[in-house]
Protein backbone atom coordinates (compact mmCIF):
# COMPACT_ATOMS: atom_id res chain seq x y z
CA UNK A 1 51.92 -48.58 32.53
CA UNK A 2 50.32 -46.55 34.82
CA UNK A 3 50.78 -43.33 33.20
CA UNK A 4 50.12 -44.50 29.91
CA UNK A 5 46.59 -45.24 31.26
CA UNK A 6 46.51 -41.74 32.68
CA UNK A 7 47.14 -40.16 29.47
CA UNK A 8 44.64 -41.86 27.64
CA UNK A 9 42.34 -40.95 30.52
CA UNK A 10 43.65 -37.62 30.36
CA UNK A 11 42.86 -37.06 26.44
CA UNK A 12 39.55 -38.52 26.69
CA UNK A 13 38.62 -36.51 28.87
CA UNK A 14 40.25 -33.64 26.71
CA UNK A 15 37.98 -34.93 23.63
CA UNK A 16 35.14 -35.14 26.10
CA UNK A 17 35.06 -31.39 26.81
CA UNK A 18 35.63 -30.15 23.59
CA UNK A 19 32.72 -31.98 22.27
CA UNK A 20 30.92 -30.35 24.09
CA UNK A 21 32.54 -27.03 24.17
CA UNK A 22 31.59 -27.56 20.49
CA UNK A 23 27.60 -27.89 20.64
CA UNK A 24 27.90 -24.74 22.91
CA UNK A 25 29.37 -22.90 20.39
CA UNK A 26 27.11 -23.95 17.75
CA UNK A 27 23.81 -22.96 19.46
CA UNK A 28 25.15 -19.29 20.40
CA UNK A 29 25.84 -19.05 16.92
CA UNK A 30 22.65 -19.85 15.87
CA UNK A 31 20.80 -17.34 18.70
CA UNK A 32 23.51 -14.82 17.47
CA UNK A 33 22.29 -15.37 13.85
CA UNK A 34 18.37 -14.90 15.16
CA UNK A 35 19.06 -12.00 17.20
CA UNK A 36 20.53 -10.16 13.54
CA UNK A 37 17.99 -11.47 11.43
CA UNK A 38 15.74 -10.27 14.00
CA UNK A 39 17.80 -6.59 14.60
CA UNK A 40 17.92 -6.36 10.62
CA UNK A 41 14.32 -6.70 9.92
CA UNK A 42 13.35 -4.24 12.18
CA UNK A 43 15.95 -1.49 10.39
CA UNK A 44 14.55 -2.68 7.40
CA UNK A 45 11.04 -1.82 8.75
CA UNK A 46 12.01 1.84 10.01
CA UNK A 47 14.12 2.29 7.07
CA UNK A 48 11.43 1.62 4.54
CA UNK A 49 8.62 3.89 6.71
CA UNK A 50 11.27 7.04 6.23
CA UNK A 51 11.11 6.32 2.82
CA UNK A 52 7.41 6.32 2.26
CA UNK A 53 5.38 8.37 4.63
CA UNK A 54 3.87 11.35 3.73
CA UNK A 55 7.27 13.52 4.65
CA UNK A 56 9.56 10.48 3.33
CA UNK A 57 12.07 10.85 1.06
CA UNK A 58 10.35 10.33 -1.79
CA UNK A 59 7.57 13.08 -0.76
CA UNK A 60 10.29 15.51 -0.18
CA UNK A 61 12.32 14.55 -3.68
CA UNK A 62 9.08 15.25 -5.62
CA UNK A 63 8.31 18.60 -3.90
CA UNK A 64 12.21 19.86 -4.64
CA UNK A 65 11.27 18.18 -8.27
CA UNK A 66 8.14 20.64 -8.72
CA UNK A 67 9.82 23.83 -7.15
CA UNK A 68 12.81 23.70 -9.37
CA UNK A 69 10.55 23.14 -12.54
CA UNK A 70 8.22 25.87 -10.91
CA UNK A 71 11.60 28.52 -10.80
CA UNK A 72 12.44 27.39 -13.78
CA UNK A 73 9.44 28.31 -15.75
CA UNK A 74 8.99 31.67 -13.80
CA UNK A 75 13.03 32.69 -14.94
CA UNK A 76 11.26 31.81 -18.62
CA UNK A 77 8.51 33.96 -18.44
CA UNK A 78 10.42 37.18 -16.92
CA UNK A 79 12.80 36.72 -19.57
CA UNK A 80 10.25 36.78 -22.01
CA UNK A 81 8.71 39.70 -20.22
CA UNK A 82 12.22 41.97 -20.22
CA UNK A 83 12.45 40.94 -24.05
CA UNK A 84 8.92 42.04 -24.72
CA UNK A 85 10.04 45.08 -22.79
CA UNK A 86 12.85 45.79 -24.60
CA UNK A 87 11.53 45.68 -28.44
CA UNK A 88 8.04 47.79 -27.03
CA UNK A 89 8.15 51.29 -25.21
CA UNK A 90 5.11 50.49 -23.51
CA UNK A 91 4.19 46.58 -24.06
CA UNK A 92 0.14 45.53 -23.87
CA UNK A 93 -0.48 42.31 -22.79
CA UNK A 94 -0.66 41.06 -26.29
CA UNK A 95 2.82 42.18 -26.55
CA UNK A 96 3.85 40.06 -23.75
CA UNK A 97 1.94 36.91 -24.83
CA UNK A 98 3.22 36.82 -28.20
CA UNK A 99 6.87 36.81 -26.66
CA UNK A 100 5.61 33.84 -24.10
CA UNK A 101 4.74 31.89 -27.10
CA UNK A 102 8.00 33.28 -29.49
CA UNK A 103 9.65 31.68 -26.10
CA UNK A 104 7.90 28.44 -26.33
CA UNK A 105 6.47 29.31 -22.92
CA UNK A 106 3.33 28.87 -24.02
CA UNK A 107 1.27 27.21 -27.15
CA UNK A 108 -1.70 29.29 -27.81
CA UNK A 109 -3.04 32.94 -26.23
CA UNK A 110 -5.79 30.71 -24.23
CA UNK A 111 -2.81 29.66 -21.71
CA UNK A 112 -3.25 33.26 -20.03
CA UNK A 113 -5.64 34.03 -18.76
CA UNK A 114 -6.45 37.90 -19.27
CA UNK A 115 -8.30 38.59 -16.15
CA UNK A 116 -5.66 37.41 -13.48
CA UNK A 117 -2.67 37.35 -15.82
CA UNK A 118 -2.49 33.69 -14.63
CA UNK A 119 -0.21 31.25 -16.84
CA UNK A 120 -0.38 27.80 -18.03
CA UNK A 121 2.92 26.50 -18.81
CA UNK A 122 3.62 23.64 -21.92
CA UNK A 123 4.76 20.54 -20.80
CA UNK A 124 5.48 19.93 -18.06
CA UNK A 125 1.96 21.91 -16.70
CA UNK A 126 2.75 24.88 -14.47
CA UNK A 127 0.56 27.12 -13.27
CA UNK A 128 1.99 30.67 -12.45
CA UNK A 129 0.41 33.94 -10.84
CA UNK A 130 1.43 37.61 -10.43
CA UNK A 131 3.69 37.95 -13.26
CA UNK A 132 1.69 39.56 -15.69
CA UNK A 133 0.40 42.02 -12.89
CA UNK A 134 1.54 44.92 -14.18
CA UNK A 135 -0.15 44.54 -18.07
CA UNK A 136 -3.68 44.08 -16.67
């Protein structure tokens, strides 16, 4: 009889702990659960600054945007330029505007200007220098 009353002893005590064991566990978990709420709003915070500063990602996606547009009208125009070349011996700038607008380059002869030989692309607007140097 005695060690019957030892074992029940025993696992009450047993029951004891782990209750409590239990509510230990519980509140780590919920510091541990603060601590990466807390962790993942601060990524958040630095991730979404990279993202939309003035050198962000979104900065530097439009500026590749606008160069590769910017090459790809200036390929247009010297293309149009070696094919005004190539049907004139010695093309005016006349020449070379009618081509840009054959091209599509450009709508009507007040997109170049005559003076600095500067050219306003169709859609999307582009505005390029120096290529007409050599006709003014």
């Amino acid at each position: 009889m005695i060690l019957e009353k030892n074992k029940i002893k025993s696992s009450k005590e047993i029951n004891k702990y782990n209750h409590i064991d239990i509510k230990n566990q519980s509140g780590i978990t919920i510091v541990a659960l603060v601590i990466t709420i807390i962790i993942l709003i601060i990524l958040a915070g630095i991730s979404i600054g990279s993202i939309t500063n003035d050198n962000g990602i979104i900065n530097q996606a439009t500026t590749a945007k606008n160069n590769v547009q910017y090459q790809q009208w200036s390929e247009q125009i010297d293309t149009a330029i070696i094919d005004a070349e190539s049907k004139h011996v010695n093309p005016t700038i006349d020449d070379v505007i009618q081509e840009l607008k054959n091209k599509g380059i450009i709508s009507n002869d007040d997109q170049v200007n005559k003076t600095t030989g500067e050219i306003t692309t169709n859609d999307p607007q582009c505005t390029i220098d120096g290529k007409l140097d050599d006709y003014l």
